[in-house]
Each structure stands twice: as structure tokens, then as C-alpha cells.
Protein backbone atom coordinates (compact mmCIF):
# COMPACT_ATOMS: atom_id res chain seq x y z
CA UNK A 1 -26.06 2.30 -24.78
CA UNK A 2 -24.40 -1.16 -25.50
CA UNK A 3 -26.53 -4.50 -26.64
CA UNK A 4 -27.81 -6.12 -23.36
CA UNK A 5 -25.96 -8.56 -21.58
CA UNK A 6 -26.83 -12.18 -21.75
CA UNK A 7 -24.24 -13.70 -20.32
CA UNK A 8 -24.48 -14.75 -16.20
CA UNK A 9 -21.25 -15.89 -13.43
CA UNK A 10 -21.81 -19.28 -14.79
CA UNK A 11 -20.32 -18.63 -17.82
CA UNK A 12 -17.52 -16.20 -16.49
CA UNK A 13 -16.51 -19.01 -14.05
CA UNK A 14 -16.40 -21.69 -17.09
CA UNK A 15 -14.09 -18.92 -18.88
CA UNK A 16 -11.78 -18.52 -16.50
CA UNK A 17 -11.29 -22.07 -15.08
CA UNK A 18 -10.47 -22.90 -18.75
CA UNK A 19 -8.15 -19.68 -19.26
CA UNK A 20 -6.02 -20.24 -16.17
CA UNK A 21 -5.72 -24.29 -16.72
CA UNK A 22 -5.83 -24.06 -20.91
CA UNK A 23 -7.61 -27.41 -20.61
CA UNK A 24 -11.03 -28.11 -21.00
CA UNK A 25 -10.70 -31.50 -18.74
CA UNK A 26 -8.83 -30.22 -16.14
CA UNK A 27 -11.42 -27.55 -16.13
CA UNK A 28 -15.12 -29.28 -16.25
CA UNK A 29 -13.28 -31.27 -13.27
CA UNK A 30 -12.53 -28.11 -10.98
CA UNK A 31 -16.04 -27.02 -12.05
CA UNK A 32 -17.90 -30.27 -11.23
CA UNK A 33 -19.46 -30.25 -14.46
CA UNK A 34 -19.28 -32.51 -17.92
CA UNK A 35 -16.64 -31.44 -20.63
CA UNK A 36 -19.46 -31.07 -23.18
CA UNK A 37 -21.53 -28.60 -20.88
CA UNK A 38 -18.20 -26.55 -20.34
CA UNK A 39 -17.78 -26.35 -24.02
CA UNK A 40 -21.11 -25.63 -24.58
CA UNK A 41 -20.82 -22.74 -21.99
CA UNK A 42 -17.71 -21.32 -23.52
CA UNK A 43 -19.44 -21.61 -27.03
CA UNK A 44 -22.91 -19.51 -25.77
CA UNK A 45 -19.84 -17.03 -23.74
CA UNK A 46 -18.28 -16.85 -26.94
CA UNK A 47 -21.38 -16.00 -29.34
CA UNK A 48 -22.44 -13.29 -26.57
CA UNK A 49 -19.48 -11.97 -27.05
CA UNK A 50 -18.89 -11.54 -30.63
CA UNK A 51 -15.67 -12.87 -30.56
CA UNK A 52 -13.35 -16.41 -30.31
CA UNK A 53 -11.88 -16.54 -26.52
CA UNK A 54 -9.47 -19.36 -27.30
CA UNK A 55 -7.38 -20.72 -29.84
CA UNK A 56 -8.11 -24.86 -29.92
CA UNK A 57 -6.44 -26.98 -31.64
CA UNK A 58 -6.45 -31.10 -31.02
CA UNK A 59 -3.87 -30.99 -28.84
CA UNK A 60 -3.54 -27.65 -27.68
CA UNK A 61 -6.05 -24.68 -25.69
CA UNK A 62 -4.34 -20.91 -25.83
CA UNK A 63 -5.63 -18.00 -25.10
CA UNK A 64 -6.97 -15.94 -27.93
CA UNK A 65 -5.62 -12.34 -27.98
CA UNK A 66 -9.62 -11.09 -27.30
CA UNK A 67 -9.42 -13.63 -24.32
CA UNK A 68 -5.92 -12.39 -22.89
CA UNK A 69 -8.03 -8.70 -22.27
CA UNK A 70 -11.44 -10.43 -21.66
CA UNK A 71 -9.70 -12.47 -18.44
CA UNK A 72 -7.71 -9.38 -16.92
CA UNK A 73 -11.64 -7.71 -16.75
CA UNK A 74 -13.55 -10.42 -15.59
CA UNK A 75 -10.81 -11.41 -13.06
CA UNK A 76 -11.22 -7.60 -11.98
CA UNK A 77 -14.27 -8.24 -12.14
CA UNK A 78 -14.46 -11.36 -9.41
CA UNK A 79 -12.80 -9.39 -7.21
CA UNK A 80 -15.24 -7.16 -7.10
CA UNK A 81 -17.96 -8.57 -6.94
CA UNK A 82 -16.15 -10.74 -3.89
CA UNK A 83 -15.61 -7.12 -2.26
CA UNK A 84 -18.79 -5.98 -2.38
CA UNK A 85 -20.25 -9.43 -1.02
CA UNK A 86 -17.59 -9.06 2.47
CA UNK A 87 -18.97 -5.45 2.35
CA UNK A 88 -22.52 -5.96 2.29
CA UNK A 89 -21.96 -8.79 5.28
CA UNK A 90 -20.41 -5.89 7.28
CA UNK A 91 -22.82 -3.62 6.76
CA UNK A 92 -25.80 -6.24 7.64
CA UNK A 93 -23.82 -6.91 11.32
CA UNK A 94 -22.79 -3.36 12.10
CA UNK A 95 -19.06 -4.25 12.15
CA UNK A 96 -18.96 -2.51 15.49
CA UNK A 97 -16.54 -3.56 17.70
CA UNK A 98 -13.06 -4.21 15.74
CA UNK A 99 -10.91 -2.30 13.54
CA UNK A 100 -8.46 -3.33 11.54
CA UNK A 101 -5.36 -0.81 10.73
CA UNK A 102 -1.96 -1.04 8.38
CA UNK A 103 0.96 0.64 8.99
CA UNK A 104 4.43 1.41 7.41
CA UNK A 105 7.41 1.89 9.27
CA UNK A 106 7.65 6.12 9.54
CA UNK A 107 4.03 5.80 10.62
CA UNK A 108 4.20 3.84 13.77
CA UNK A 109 7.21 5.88 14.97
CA UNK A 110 5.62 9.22 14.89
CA UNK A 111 1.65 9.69 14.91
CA UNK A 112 0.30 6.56 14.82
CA UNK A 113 1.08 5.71 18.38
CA UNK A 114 -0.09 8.74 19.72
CA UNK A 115 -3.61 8.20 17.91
CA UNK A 116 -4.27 4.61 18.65
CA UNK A 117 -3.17 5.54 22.72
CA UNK A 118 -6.39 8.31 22.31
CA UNK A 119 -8.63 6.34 20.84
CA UNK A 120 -8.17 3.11 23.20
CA UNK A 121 -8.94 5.30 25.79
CA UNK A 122 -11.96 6.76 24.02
CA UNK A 123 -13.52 3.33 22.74
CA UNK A 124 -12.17 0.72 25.29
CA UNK A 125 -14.31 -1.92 23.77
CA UNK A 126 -13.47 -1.80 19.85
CA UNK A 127 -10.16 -3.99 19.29
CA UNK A 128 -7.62 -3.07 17.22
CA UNK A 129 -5.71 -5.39 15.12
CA UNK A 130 -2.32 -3.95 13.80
CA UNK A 131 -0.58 -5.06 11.15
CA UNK A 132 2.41 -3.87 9.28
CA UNK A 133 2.37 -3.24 5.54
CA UNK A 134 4.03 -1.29 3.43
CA UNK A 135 2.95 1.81 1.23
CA UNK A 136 2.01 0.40 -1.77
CA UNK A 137 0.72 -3.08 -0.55
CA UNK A 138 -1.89 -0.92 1.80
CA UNK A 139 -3.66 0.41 -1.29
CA UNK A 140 -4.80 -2.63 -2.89
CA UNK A 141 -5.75 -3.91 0.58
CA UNK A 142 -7.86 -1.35 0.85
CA UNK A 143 -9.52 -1.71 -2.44
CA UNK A 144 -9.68 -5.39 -1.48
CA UNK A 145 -11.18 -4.28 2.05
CA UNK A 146 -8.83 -6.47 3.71
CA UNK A 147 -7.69 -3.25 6.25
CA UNK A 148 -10.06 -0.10 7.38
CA UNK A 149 -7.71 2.06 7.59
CA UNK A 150 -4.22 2.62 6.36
CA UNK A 151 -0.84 4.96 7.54
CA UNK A 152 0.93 5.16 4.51
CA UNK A 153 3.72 7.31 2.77
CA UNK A 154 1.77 10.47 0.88
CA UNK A 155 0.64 12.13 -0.49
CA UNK A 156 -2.29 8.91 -2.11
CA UNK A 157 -4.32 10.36 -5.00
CA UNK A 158 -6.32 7.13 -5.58
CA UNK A 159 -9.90 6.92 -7.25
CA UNK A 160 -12.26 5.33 -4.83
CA UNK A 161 -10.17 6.32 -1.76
CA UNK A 162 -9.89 8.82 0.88
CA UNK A 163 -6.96 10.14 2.56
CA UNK A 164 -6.41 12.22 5.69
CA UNK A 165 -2.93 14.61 5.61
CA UNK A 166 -1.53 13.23 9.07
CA UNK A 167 1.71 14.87 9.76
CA UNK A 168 4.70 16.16 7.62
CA UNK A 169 8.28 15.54 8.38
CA UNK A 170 12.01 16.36 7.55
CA UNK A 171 13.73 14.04 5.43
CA UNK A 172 17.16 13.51 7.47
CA UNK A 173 20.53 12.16 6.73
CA UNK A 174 21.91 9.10 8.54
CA UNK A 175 25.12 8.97 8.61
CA UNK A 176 27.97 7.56 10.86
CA UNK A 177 29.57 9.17 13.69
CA UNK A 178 32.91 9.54 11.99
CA UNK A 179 31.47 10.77 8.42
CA UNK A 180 32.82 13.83 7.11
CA UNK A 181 29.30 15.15 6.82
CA UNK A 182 28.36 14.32 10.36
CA UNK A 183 29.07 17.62 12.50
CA UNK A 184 27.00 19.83 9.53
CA UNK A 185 23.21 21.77 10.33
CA UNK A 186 21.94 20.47 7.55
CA UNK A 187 23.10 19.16 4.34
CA UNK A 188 22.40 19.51 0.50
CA UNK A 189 21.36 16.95 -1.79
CA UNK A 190 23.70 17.96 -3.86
CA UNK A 191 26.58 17.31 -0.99
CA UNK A 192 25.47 13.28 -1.28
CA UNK A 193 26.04 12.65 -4.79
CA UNK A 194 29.42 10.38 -4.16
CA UNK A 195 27.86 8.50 -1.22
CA UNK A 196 27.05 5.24 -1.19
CA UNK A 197 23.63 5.05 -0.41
CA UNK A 198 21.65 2.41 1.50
CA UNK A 199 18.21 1.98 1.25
CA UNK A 200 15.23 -0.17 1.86
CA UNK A 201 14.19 -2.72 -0.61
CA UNK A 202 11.65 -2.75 -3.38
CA UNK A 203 9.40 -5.39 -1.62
CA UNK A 204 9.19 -3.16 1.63
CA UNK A 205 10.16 0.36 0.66
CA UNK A 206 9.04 0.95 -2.74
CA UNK A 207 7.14 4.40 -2.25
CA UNK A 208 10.03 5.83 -0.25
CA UNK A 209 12.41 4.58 -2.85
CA UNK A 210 10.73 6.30 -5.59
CA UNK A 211 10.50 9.32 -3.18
CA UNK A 212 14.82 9.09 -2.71
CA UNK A 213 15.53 8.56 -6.18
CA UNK A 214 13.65 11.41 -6.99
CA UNK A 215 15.02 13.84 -4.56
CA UNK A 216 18.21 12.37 -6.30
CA UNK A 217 17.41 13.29 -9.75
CA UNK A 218 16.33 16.29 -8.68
CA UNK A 219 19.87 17.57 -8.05
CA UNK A 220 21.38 15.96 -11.13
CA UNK A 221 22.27 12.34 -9.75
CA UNK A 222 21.18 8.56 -9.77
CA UNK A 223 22.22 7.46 -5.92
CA UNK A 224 24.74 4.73 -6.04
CA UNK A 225 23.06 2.30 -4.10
CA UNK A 226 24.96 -0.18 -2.47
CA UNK A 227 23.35 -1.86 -0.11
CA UNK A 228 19.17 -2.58 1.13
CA UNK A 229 17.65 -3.67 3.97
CA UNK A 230 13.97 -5.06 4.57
CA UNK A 231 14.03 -2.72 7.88
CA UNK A 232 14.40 0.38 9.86
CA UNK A 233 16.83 -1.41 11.67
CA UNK A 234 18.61 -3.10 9.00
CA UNK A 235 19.14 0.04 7.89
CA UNK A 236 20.29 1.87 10.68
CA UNK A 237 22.86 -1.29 11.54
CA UNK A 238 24.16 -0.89 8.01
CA UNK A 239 24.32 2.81 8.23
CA UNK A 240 26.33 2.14 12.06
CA UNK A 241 28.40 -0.35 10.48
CA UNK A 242 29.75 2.17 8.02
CA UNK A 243 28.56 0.73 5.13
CA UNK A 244 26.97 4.00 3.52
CA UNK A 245 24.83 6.73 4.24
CA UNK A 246 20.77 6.78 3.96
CA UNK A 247 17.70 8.86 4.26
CA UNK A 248 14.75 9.26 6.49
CA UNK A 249 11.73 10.48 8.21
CA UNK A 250 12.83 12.56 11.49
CA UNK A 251 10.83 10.53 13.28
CA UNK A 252 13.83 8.39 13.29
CA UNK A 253 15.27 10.49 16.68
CA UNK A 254 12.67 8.44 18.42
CA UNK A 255 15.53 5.19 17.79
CA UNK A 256 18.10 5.93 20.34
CA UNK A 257 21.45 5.27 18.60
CA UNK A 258 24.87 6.80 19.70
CA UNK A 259 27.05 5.30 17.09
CA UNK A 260 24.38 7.39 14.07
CA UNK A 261 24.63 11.06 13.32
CA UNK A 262 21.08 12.76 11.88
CA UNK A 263 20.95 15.81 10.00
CA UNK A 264 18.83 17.61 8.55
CA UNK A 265 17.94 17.67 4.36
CA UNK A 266 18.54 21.08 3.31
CA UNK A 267 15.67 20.80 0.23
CA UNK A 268 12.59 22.50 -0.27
CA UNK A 269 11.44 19.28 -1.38
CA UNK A 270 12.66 16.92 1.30
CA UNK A 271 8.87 16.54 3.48
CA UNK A 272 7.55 13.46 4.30
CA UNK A 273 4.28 13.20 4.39
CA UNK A 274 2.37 10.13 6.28
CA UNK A 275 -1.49 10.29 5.53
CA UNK A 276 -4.34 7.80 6.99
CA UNK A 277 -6.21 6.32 3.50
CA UNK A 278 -9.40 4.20 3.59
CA UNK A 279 -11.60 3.19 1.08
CA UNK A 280 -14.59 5.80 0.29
CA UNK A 281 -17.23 3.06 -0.40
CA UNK A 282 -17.73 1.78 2.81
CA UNK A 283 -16.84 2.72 6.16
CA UNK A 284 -17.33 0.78 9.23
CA UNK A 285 -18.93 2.01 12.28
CA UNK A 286 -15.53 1.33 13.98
CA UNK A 287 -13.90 3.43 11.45
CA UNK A 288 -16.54 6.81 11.86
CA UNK A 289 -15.03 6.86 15.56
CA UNK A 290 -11.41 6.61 14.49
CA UNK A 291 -11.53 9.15 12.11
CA UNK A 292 -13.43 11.01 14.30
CA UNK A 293 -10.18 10.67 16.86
CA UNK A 294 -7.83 11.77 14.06
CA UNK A 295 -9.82 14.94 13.37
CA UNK A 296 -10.38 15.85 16.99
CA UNK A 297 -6.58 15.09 17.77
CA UNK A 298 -5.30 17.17 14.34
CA UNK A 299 -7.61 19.98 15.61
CA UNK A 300 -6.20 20.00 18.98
CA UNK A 301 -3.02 19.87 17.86
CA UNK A 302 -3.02 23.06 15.43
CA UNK A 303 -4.76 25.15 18.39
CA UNK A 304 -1.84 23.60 21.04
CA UNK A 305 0.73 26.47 21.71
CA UNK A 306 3.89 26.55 19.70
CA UNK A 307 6.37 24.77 20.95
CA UNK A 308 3.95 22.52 22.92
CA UNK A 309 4.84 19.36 22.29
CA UNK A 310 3.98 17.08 19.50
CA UNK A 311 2.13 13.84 18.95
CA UNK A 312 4.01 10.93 19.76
């Protein structure tokens, strides 16, 4: 068991203002207090501590290397603590009533629709607000509880959050009309390794990237990428301008496009895999009945005939 604590947020608060401005004045001046009670708060921080934050000199404040780590935690830390404050307000008022949901581009053109069409007719009065986001900016949100609920690229392993397996999907090929490949079944890997590839961009796409470059390296290539887009649609008007070939959920068939061929990935490793994700510390009200709606729709759908058709 470590020494007590004797520190409190007034301290942290005079650490960090200092830290992120490296100047005491410009810091007791953000904090509404005098420069001498800031330094004598960084001092007491300091001695609790057991070691020197800062490096001062007379005309100079840096960051000592025991303050660089100290900051990253108690910034951590803030956020946190923030966190828990928004979720303890939710809690206290029920949060009944409104739900808010992310989604990435493969997920609102296969199941999500479907789901959300269910549930509004389930729970008329709780109101939905949508908004897109992509994989990997839907995880921090909802460590940050800034969504409920998330339909991201999987499969998430993520301490501190919960994920639902959604649907699984065919990675295709999109190609254009005229390409060589165009007329096949399917198609290897293998078979694209002198295509020019386009593909989304790091800001937007970064899980699915990591997903293509893997499939990729998987049969013995780096894709030769020369082109991105920040959209599906980019995308498919690069891939329909003949500018190179990409890859893609199936759910893709649901954009109607003459001047694209599909086809299918020939790879036992080519599955897509959308999941809903939410935080496991606190669910809303709101949230109980969606997931509720997800399970009751996934079990209906596994008992529905073969063949029958699909969600939306």
C-alpha cells in the first residue's frame, strides 16, 4: 500500500495551468490566484510528490522529465474525473428519452438502418441523434461518454467496453466495368498485387486501412496506393473514373452504380465484421432498450429461414 495522498484538485489544476503555459504569470492569471500562492502550491505539489516537476530558471519554466509523465496522468486523470461527473448527472435524471449513436460508413449501409427503423417503431418517444464517426474516433468517444452507442469496424477488444458481433460481410473488389478482372466469381488477393489501389484516408478510414494492408501483406505485397478519398463516394467516383481498383464491405451493392463491377474476395480472411460497442460503466436507460432491440432482432434473424431475407 503506497504513502497516503495529500495532495487535492487544487494543486493538480496549479500543475497543469503552469505545465501547459511554462509560465508562472500567465498561469496564477488563468487561475485567478497570486503568483506567490501558485508557487507555493507547486512547491507543497512538489514535496508530496518526492520529486522536482519543473526545471526554473530566471528566465525560463520547462518541464522536468518527472513532470512530462506526471501531466500525461493527471491530464488522464481530468478527464476522468470530468466523465464520471456527466455520468453521475445522467444517472441522477434517468437519461430516458434520447440516445445518442455513431456510425461508420459500412454500418449505416447494412444493419444499422434496419435496427434504428425497429426500434423507432418500438420506442416512438426516445430521439435518436445520429452522427457519423469513424472507427477509431468512436472509441475514445465512448470512453469520453460523448456517444451511447457505437457501429464500428470489429472486431473492438477494449478494456472498459462492450461490444455486440452485429453482422459479418464479404470483403469485395471494386473495380471498373472495363477491368480485366471485372467478369471473374471471385478474385484472389494475390491477383491484385499490380493494381493501383485506392483507398480511404487515415483521418476517416484508419481501421479499414489497417484491415487492407493487412489482407495485403498477407499474400506477400504492400498495395500501391495511389489515390484516397474521405468517402464511400469518393471512392467509388475514383474507382468509376478508372483511377484504380479498391476494397469493400458487400454492403456496397446497396449503391446502385452501372459504370462499377463488384466481386467477390476469394480469402478466408476477407470478413468484415461491424459490431455495436458502448462503454460497460454506465448505460443509459435509453441504451437497455436499444440493446434490447439488437438482441431481439439478431435472435430473430438466426431463427428466420434461409434464404429469408436479410436486415437492411
Amino acid at each position: 500500500m503506497g504513502s497516503q495522498i495529500r495532495f487535492d484538485l487544487r494543486h493538480l489544476r496549479a500543475f497543469i495551468a503552469v505545465a501547459e503555459s511554462l509560465h508562472f504569470k500567465k498561469a496564477s492569471e488563468a487561475l485567478f490566484i497570486t503568483q506567490p500562492a501558485l508557487s507555493r502550491l507547486i512547491k507543497s505539489l512538489e514535496d508530496e510528490v518526492g520529486a522536482e516537476l519543473f526545471s526554473r530558471t530566471t528566465r525560463q519554466v520547462t518541464l522536468s522529465e518527472a513532470g512530462r509523465l506526471f501531466l500525461a496522468e493527471c491530464q488522464q486523470a481530468f478527464t476522468h474525473i470530468q466523465r464520471g461527473v456527466q455520468l453521475a448527472q445522467r444517472a441522477a435524471r434517468g437519461d430516458i428519452g434520447r440516445i445518442s449513436i455513431a456510425y461508420n460508413d459500412f454500418s449505416i449501409n447494412s444493419a444499422l438502418p434496419h435496427l434504428l427503423e425497429v426500434f423507432k417503431e418500438q420506442q416512438p418517444a426516445v430521439t435518436i441523434d445520429l452522427t457519423y464517426m469513424p472507427s477509431h474516433v468512436q472509441v475514445e468517444a465512448l470512453r469520453n461518454g460523448e456517444i451511447d452507442v457505437g457501429f464500428l469496424f470489429g472486431p473492438l477488444h477494449e478494456d472498459g467496453i462492450d461490444t455486440l458481433s452485429l453482422s459479418t460481410e464479404r470483403t469485395v473488389v471494386l473495380l471498373p466495368k472495363k477491368h480485366k478482372l471485372a467478369h471473374r466469381r471471385s478474385i484472389r488477393m494475390e491477383d491484385l498485387r499490380d493494381e493501383k489501389f485506392i483507398i480511404g484516408s487515415e483521418s476517416g478510414w484508419k481501421s479499414f486501412r489497417s484491415f487492407v494492408f493487412d489482407l495485403c501483406l498477407k499474400s506477400g505485397y504492400i498495395p500501391q496506393v495511389v489515390q484516397e478519398a474521405t468517402s464511400s463516394t469518393g471512392i467509388l467516383s475514383l474507382v468509376a473514373a478508372n483511377m484504380g481498383i479498391s476494397l469493400y464491405s458487400e454492403s456496397v451493392r446497396n449503391f446502385i452504380r452501372k459504370d462499377i463491377a463488384i466481386v467477390p474476395v476469394d480469402s478466408t480472411h476477407a470478413a468484415i465484421e461491424t459490431v455495436a460497442a458502448w462503454s460497460a460503466a454506465y448505460q443509459s436507460p435509453s441504451l437497455r432498450l436499444f440493446q434490447h432491440t439488437m438482441a431481439q432482432e439478431l435472435a430473430r434473424l438466426r431463427l428466420a429461414p434461409q434464404g429469408a431475407e436479410p436486415a437492411a
